[in-house]
C-alpha atoms as a PDB file:
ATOM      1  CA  UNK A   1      37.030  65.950  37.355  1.00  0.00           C
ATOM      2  CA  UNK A   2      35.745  66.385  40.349  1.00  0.00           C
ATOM      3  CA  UNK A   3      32.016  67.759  41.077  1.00  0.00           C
ATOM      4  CA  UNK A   4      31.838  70.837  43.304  1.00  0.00           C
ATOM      5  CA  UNK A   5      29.839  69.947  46.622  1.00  0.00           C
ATOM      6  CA  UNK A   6      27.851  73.065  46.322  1.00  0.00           C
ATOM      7  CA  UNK A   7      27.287  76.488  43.761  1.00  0.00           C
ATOM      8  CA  UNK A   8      28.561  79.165  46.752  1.00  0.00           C
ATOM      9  CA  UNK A   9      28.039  81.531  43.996  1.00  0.00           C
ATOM     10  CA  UNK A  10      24.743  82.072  45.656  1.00  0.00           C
ATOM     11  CA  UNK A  11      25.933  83.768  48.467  1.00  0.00           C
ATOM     12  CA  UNK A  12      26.385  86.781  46.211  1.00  0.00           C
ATOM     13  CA  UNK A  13      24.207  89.427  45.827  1.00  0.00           C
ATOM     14  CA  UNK A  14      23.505  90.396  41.993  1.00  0.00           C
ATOM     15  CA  UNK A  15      24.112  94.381  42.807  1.00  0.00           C
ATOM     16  CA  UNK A  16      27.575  93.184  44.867  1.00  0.00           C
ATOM     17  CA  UNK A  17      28.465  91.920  41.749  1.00  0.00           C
ATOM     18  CA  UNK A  18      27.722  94.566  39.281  1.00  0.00           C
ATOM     19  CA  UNK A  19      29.303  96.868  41.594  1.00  0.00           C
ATOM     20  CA  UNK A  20      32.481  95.526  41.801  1.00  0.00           C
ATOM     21  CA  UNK A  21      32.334  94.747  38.059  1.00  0.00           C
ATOM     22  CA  UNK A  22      31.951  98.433  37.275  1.00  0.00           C
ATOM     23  CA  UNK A  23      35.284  99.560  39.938  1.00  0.00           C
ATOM     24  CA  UNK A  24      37.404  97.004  38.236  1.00  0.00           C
ATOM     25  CA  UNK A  25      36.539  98.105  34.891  1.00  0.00           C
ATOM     26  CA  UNK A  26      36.733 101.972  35.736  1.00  0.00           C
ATOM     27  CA  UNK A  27      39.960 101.669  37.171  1.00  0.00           C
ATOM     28  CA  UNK A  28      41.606  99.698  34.479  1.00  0.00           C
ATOM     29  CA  UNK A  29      40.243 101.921  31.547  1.00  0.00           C
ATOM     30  CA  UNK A  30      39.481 105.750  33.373  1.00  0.00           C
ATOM     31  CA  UNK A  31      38.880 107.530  30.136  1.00  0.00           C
ATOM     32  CA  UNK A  32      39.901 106.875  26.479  1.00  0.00           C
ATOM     33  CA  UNK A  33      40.866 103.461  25.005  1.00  0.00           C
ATOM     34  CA  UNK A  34      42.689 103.844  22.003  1.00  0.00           C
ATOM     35  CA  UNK A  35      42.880  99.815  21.171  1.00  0.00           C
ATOM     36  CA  UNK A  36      39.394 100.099  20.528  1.00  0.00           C
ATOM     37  CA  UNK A  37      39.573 102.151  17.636  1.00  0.00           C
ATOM     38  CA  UNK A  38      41.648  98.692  15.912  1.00  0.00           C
ATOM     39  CA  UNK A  39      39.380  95.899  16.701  1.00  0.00           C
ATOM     40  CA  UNK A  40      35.956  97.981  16.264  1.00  0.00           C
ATOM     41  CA  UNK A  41      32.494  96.317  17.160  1.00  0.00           C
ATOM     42  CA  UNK A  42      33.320  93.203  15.032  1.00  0.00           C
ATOM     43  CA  UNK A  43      31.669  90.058  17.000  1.00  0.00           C
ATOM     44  CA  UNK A  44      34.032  87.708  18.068  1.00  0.00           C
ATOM     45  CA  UNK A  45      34.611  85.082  20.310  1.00  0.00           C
ATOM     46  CA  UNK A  46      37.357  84.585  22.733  1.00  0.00           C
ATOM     47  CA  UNK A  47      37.832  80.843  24.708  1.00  0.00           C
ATOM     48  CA  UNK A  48      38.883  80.935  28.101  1.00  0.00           C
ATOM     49  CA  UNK A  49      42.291  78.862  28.472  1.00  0.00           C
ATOM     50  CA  UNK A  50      42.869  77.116  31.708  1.00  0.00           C
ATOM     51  CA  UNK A  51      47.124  76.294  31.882  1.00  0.00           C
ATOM     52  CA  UNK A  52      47.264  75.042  34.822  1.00  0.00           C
ATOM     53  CA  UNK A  53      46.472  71.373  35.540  1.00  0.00           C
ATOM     54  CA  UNK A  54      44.321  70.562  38.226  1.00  0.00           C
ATOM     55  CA  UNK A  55      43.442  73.657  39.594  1.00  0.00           C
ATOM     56  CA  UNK A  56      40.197  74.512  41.464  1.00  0.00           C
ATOM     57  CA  UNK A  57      37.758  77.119  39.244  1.00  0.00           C
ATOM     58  CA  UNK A  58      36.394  79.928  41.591  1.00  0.00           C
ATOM     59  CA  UNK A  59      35.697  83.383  40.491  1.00  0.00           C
ATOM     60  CA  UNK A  60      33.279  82.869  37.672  1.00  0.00           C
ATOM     61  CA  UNK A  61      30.587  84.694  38.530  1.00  0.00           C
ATOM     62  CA  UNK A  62      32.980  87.649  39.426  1.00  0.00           C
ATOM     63  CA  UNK A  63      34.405  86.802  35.674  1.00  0.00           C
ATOM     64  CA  UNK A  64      30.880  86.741  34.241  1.00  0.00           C
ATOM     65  CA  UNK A  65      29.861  89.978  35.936  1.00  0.00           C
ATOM     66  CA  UNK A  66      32.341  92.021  34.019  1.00  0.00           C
ATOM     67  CA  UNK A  67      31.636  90.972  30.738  1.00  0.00           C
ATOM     68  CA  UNK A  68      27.776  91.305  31.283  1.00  0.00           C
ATOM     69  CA  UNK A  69      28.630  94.641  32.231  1.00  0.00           C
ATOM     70  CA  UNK A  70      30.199  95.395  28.738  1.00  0.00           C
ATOM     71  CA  UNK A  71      26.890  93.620  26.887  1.00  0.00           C
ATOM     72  CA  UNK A  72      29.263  90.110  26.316  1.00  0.00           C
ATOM     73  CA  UNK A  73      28.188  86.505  27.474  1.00  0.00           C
ATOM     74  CA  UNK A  74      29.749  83.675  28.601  1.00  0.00           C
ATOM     75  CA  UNK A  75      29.306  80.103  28.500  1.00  0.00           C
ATOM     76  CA  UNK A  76      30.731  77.908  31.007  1.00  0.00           C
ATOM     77  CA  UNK A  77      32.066  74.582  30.298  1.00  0.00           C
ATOM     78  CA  UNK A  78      32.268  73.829  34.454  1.00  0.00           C
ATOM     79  CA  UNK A  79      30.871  74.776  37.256  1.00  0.00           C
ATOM     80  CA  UNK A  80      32.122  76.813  40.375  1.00  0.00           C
ATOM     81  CA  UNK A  81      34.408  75.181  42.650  1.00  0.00           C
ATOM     82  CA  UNK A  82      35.213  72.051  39.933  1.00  0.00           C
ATOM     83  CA  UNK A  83      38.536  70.776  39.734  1.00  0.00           C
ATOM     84  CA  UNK A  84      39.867  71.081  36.388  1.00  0.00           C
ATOM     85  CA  UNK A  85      41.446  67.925  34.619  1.00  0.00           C
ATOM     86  CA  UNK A  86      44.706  67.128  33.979  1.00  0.00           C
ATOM     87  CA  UNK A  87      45.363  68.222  30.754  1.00  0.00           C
ATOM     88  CA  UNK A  88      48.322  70.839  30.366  1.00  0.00           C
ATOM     89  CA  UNK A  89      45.676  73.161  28.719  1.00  0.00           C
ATOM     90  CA  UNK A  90      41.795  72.856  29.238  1.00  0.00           C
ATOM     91  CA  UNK A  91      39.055  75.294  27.565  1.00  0.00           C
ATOM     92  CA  UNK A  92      36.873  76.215  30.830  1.00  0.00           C
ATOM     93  CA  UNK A  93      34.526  79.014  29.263  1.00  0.00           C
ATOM     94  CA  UNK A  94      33.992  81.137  25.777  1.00  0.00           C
ATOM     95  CA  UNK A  95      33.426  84.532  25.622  1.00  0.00           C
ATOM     96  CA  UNK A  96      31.167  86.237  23.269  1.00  0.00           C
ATOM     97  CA  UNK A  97      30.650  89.825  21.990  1.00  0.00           C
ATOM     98  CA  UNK A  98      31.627  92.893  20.417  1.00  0.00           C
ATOM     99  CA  UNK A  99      35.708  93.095  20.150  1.00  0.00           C
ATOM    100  CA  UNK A 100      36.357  96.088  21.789  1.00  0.00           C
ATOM    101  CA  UNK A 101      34.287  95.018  24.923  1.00  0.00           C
ATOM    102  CA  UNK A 102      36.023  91.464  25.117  1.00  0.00           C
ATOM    103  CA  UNK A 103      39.150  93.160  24.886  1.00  0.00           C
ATOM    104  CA  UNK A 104      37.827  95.354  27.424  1.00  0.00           C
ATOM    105  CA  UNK A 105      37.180  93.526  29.944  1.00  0.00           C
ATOM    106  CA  UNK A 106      40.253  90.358  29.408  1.00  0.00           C
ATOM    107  CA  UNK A 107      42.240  91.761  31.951  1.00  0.00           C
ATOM    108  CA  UNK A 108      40.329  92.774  35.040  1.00  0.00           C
ATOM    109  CA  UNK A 109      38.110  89.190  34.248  1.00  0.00           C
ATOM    110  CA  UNK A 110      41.729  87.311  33.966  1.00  0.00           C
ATOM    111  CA  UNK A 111      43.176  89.147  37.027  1.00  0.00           C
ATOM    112  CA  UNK A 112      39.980  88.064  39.187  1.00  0.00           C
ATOM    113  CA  UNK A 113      39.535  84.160  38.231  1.00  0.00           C
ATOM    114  CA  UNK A 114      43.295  83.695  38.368  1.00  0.00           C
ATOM    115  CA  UNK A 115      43.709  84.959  42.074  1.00  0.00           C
ATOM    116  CA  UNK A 116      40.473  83.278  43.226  1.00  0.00           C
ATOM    117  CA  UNK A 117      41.003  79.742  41.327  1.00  0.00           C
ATOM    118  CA  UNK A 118      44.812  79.936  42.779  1.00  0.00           C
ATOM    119  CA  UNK A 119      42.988  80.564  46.457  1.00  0.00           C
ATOM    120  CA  UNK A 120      40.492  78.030  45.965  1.00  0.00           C
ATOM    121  CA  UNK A 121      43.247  75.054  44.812  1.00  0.00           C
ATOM    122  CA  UNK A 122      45.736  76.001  47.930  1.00  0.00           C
ATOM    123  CA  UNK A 123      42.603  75.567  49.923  1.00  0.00           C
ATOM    124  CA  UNK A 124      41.894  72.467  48.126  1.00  0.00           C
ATOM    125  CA  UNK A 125      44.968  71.489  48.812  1.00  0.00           C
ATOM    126  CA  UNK A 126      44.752  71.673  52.619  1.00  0.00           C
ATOM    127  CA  UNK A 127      41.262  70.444  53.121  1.00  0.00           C
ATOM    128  CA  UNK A 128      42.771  67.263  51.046  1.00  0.00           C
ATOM    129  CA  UNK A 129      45.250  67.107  53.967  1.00  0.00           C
ATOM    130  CA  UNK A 130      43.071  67.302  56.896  1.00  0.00           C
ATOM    131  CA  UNK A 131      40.857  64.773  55.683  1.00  0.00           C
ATOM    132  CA  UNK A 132      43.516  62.172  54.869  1.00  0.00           C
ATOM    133  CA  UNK A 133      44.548  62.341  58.027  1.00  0.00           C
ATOM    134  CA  UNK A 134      40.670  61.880  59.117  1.00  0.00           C
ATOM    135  CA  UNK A 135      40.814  65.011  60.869  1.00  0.00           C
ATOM    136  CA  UNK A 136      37.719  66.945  60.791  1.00  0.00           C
ATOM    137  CA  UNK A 137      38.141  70.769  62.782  1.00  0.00           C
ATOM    138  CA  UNK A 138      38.312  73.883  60.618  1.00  0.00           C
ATOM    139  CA  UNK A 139      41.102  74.459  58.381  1.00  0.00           C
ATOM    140  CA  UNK A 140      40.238  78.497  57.973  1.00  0.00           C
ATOM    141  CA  UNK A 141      41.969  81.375  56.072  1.00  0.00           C
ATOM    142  CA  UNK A 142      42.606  84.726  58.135  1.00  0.00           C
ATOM    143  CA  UNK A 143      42.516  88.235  57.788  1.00  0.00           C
ATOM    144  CA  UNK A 144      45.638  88.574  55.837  1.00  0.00           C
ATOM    145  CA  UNK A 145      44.361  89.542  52.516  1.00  0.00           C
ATOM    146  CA  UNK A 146      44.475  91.934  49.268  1.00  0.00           C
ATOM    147  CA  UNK A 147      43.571  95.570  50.539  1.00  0.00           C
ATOM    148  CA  UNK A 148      39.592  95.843  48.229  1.00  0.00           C
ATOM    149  CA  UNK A 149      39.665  92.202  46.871  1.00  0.00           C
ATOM    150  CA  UNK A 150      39.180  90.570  50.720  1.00  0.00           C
ATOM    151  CA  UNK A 151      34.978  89.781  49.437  1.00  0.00           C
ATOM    152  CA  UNK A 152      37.012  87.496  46.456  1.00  0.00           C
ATOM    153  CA  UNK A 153      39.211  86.192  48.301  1.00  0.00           C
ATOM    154  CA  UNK A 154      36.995  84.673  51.349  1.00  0.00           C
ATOM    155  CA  UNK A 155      34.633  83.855  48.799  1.00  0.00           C
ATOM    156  CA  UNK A 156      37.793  81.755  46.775  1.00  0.00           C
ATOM    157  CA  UNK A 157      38.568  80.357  50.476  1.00  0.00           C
ATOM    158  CA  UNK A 158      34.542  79.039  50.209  1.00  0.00           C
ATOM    159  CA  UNK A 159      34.715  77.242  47.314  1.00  0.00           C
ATOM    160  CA  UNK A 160      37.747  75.174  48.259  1.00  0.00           C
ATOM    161  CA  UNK A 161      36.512  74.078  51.299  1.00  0.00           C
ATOM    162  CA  UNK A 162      38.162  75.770  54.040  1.00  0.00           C
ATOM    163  CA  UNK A 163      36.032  78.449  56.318  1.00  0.00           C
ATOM    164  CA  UNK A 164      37.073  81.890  55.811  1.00  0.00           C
ATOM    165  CA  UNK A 165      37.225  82.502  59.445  1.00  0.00           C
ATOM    166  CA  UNK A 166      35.990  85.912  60.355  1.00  0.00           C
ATOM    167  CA  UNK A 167      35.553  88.248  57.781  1.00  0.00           C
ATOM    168  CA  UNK A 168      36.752  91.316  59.082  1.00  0.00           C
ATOM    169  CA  UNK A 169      36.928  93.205  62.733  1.00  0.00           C
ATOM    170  CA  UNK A 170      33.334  93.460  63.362  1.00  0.00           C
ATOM    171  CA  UNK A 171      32.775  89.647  62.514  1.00  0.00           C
ATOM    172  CA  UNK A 172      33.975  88.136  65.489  1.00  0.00           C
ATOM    173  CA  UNK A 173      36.127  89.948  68.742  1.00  0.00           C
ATOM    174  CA  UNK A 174      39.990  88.595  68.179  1.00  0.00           C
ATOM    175  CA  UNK A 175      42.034  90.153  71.244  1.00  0.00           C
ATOM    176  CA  UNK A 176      45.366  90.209  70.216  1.00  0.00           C
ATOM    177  CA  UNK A 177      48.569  90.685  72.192  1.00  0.00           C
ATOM    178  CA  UNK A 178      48.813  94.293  71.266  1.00  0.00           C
ATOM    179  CA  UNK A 179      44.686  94.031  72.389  1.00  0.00           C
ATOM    180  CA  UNK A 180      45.750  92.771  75.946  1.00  0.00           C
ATOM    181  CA  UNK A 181      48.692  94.936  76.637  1.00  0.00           C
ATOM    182  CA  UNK A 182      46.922  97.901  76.186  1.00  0.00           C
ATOM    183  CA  UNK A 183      43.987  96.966  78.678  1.00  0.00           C
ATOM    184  CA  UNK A 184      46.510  95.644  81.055  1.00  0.00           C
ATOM    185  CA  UNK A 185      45.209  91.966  80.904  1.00  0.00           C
ATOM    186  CA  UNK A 186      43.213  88.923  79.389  1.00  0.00           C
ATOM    187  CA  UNK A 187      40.896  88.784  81.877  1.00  0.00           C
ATOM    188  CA  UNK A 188      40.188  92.585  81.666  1.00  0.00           C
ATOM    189  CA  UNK A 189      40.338  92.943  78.082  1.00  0.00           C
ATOM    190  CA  UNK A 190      37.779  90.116  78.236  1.00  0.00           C
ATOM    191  CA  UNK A 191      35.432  91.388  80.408  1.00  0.00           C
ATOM    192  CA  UNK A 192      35.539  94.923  78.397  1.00  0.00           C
ATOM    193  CA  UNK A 193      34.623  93.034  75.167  1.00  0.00           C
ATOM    194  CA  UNK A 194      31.965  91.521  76.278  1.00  0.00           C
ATOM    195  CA  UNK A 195      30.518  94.259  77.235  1.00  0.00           C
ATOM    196  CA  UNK A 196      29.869  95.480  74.446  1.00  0.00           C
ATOM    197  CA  UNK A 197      29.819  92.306  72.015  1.00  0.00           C
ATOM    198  CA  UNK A 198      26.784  90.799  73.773  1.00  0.00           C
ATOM    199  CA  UNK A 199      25.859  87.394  73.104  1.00  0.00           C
ATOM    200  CA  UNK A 200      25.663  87.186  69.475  1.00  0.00           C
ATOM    201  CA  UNK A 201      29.742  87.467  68.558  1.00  0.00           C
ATOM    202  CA  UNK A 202      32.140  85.213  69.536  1.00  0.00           C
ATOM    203  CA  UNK A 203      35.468  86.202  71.950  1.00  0.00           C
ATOM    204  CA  UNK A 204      38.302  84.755  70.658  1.00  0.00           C
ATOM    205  CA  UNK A 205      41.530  85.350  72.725  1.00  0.00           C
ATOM    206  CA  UNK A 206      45.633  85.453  71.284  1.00  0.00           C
ATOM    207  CA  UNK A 207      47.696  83.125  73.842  1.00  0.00           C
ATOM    208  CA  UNK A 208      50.911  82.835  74.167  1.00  0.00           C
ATOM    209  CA  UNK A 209      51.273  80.408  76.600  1.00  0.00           C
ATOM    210  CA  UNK A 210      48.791  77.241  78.099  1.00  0.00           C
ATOM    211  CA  UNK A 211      48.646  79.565  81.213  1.00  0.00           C
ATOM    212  CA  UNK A 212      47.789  82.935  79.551  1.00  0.00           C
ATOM    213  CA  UNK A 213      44.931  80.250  77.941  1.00  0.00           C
ATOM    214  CA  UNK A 214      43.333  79.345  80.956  1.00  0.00           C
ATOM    215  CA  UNK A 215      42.923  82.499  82.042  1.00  0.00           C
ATOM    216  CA  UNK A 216      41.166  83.396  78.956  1.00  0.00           C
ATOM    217  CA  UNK A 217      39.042  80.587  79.180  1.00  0.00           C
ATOM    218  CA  UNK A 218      38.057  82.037  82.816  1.00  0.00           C
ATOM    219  CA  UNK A 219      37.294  85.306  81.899  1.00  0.00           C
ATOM    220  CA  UNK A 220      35.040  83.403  79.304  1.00  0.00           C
ATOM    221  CA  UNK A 221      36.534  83.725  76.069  1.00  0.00           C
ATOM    222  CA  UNK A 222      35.055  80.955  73.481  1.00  0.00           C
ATOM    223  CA  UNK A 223      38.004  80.396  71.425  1.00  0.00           C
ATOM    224  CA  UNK A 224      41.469  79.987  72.688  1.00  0.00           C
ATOM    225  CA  UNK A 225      44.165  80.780  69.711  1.00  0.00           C
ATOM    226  CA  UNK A 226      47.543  79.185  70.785  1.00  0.00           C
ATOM    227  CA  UNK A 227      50.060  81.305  68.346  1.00  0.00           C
ATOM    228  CA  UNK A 228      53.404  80.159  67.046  1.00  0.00           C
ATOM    229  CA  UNK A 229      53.647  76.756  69.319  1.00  0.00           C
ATOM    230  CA  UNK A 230      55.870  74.462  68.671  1.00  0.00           C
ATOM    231  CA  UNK A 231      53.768  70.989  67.521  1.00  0.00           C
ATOM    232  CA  UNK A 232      54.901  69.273  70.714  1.00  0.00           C
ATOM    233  CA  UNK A 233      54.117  72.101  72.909  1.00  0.00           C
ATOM    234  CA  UNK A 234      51.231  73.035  71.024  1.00  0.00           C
ATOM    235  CA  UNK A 235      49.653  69.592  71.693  1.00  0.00           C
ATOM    236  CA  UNK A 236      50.725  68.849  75.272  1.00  0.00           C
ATOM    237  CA  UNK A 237      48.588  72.775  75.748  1.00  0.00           C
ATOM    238  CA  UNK A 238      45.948  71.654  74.006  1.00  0.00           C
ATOM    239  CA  UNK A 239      45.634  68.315  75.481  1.00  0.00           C
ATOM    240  CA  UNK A 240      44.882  69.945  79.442  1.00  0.00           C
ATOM    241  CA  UNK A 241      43.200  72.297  78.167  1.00  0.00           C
ATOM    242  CA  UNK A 242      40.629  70.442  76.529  1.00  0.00           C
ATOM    243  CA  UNK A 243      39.837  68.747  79.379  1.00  0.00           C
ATOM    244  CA  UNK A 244      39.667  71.642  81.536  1.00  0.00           C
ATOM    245  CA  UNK A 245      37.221  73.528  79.313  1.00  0.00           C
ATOM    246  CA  UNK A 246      35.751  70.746  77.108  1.00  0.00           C
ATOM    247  CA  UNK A 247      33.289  73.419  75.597  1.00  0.00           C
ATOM    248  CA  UNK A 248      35.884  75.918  74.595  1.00  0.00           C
ATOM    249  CA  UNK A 249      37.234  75.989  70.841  1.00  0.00           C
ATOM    250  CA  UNK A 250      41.416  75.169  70.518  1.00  0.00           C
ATOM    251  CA  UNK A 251      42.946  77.121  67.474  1.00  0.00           C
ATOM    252  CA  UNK A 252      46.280  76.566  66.225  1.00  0.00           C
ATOM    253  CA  UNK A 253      48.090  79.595  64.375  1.00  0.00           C
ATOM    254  CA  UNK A 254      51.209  81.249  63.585  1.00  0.00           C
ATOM    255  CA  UNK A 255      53.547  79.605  61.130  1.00  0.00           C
ATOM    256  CA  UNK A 256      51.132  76.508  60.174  1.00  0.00           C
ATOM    257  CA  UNK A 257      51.894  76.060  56.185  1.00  0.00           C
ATOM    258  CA  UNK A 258      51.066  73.466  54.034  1.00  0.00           C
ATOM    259  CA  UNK A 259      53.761  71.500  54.495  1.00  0.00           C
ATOM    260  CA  UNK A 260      53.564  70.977  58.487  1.00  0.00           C
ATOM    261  CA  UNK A 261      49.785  71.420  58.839  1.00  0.00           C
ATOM    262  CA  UNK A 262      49.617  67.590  59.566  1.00  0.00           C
ATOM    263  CA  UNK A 263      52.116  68.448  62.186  1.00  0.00           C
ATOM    264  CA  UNK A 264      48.839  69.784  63.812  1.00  0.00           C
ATOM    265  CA  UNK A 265      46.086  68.303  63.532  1.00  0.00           C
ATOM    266  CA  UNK A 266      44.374  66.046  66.659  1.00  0.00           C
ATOM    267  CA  UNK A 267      41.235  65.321  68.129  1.00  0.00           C
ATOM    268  CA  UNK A 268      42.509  68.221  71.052  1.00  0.00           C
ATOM    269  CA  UNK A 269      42.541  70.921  67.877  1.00  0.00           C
ATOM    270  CA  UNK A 270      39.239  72.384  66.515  1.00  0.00           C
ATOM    271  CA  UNK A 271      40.636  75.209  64.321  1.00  0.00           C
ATOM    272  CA  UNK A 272      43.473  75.494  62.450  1.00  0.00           C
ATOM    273  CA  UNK A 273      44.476  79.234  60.463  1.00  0.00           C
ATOM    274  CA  UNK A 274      46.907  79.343  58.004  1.00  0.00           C
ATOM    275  CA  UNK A 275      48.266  82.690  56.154  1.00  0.00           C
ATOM    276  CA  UNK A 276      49.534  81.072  53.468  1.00  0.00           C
ATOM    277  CA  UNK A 277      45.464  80.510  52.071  1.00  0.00           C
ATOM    278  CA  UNK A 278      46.418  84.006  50.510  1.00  0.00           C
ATOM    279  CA  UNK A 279      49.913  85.013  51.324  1.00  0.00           C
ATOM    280  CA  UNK A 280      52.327  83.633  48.591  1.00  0.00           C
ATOM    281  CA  UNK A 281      49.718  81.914  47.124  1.00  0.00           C
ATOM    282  CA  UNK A 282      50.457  80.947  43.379  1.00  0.00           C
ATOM    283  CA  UNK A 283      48.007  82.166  40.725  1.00  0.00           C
ATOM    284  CA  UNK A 284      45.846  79.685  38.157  1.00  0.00           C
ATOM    285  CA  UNK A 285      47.682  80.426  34.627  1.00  0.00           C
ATOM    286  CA  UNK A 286      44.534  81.664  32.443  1.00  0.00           C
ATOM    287  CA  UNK A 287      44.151  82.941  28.845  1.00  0.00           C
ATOM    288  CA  UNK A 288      41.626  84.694  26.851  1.00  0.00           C
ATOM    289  CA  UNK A 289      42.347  83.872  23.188  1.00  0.00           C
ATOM    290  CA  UNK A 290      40.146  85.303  20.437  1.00  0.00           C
ATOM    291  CA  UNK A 291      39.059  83.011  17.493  1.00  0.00           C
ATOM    292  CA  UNK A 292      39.636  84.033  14.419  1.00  0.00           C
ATOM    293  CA  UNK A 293      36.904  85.295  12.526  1.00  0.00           C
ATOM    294  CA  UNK A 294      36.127  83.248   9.483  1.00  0.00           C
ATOM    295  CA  UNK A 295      35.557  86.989   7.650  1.00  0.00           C
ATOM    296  CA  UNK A 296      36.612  90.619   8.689  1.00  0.00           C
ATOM    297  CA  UNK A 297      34.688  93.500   7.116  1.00  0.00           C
ATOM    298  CA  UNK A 298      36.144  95.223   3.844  1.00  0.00           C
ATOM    299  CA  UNK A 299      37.358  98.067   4.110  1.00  0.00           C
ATOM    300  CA  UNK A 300      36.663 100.834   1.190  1.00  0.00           C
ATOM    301  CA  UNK A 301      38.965 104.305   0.499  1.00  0.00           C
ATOM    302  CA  UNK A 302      37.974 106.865  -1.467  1.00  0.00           C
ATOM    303  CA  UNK A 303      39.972 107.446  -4.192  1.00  0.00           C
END
């Protein structure tokens, strides 16, 4: 196993965390639940069943938050961002509380640490990459996530190394091609950004070709995407450009995947933003299983 460089976990706020606790929970139980009646108050415990080998853990605290919400605990065997071993099936955590409430909150818990741990082992994954290859730029996620899970899912991005890029539209200015046909060019489109972005946000422009690049480096953009390039024509661009504007960021996106990301990387490159850090990505298999209590609670009828 391998130690996680550093508990992100602190990056979220306590009342963040209750908050989406209590949305997950009210929309996965809205009124009556009938299982309850069955499985009673009864204490239990329930251990947390990793069955997937060498996966990344991320979500706990998101996990942890929704059974503290329903008066359970839980005791972690790892930490955030460790890599699980290699076992085909590892016990990561145990659950503790009254039935109904484990039972409760299984599902939204499961749903959360699977999608986050599967997030933060593709990222994992990539980082591993980039470093073999003793690059050392930004591999970085993008905008491309779960409608109301994107705070999970940048977070996931976090704890397997790879920046989450910006966070959403008012993070950073992105001016897209849809951006620059409707103001009628880079360098005007540009100029009308900053504007208004000042000097604390970042322009980063969407080029389509090394020319359409150096144009947005003239208006002043800081970071120059070059989208769906071909390697070889992605690092002859890069390559001039670089030592035109030495101080201006080179990203590489559109169609990078895990499989040709090496394809990209070079000392030219200082970004490179994938999709596939959430689109397609595969899940971390987890189970809640309840231990069976060593004595259940007789169970009298009147005659």
């Amino acid at each position: 196993m391998t130690p996680p460089p550093s508990d992100f976990s602190h990056i979220l706020p306590p009342h963040m965390l209750t908050r989406l606790a209590r949305e997950w929970l009210a929309e996965d139980t809205p009124n009556f639940d009938p299982a309850g009646l069955c499985v009673g108050s009864l204490s239990i415990e329930a251990r947390l069943l990793c069955k997937t080998p060498c996966s990344v853990l991320a979500g706990s605290s998101f996990f942890t938050a929704v059974f503290t919400e329903l008066g359970c605990t839980v005791d972690w065997a790892y930490k955030e961002g460790a890599q699980l071993g290699p076992d085909l099936v590892t016990q990561t955590a145990v659950v503790r509380g009254p039935a109904r409430c484990v039972l409760l909150g299984e599902r939204p818990a499961l749903n959360c640490l699977a999608r986050a741990s599967g997030i933060a082992t593709r990222c994992h994954r990539l980082q591993s990459i980039a470093r073999e290859e003793g690059w050392h730029g930004h591999v970085a996620g993008t905008r491309k996530t779960t409608p109301g899970f994107r705070l999970v899912e940048k977070y996931a991005m976090l704890v397997g190394g790879v920046s989450m890029h910006r966070h959403d539209l008012s993070g950073m200015v992105m001016l897209k091609d849809n951006h620059i046909w409707a103001s009628g060019s880079i360098t005007q489109a540009v100029r009308d950004a900053r504007s208004v972005c000042g000097f604390s946000s970042k322009i980063e422009v969407e080029c389509g070709s090394r020319e359409e690049a150096s144009e947005a480096a003239l208006a002043g953009a800081d970071v120059l995407m070059l989208d769906n390039f071909k390697p070889q024509e992605f690092h002859a661009a890069a390559r001039v450009l670089k030592e035109e504007f030495p101080t201006v960021l080179i990203e590489a996106s559109g169609g990078v995947t895990t499989e040709s990301l090496s394809e990209y990387l070079s000392p030219d490159v200082d970004i490179i933003s994938l999709g596939c850090v959430t689109q397609g990505c595969p899940v971390v298999d987890f189970s809640l299983k309840v231990q069976k209590p060593a004595s259940f609670p007789v169970t009298f009828q009147s005659p």
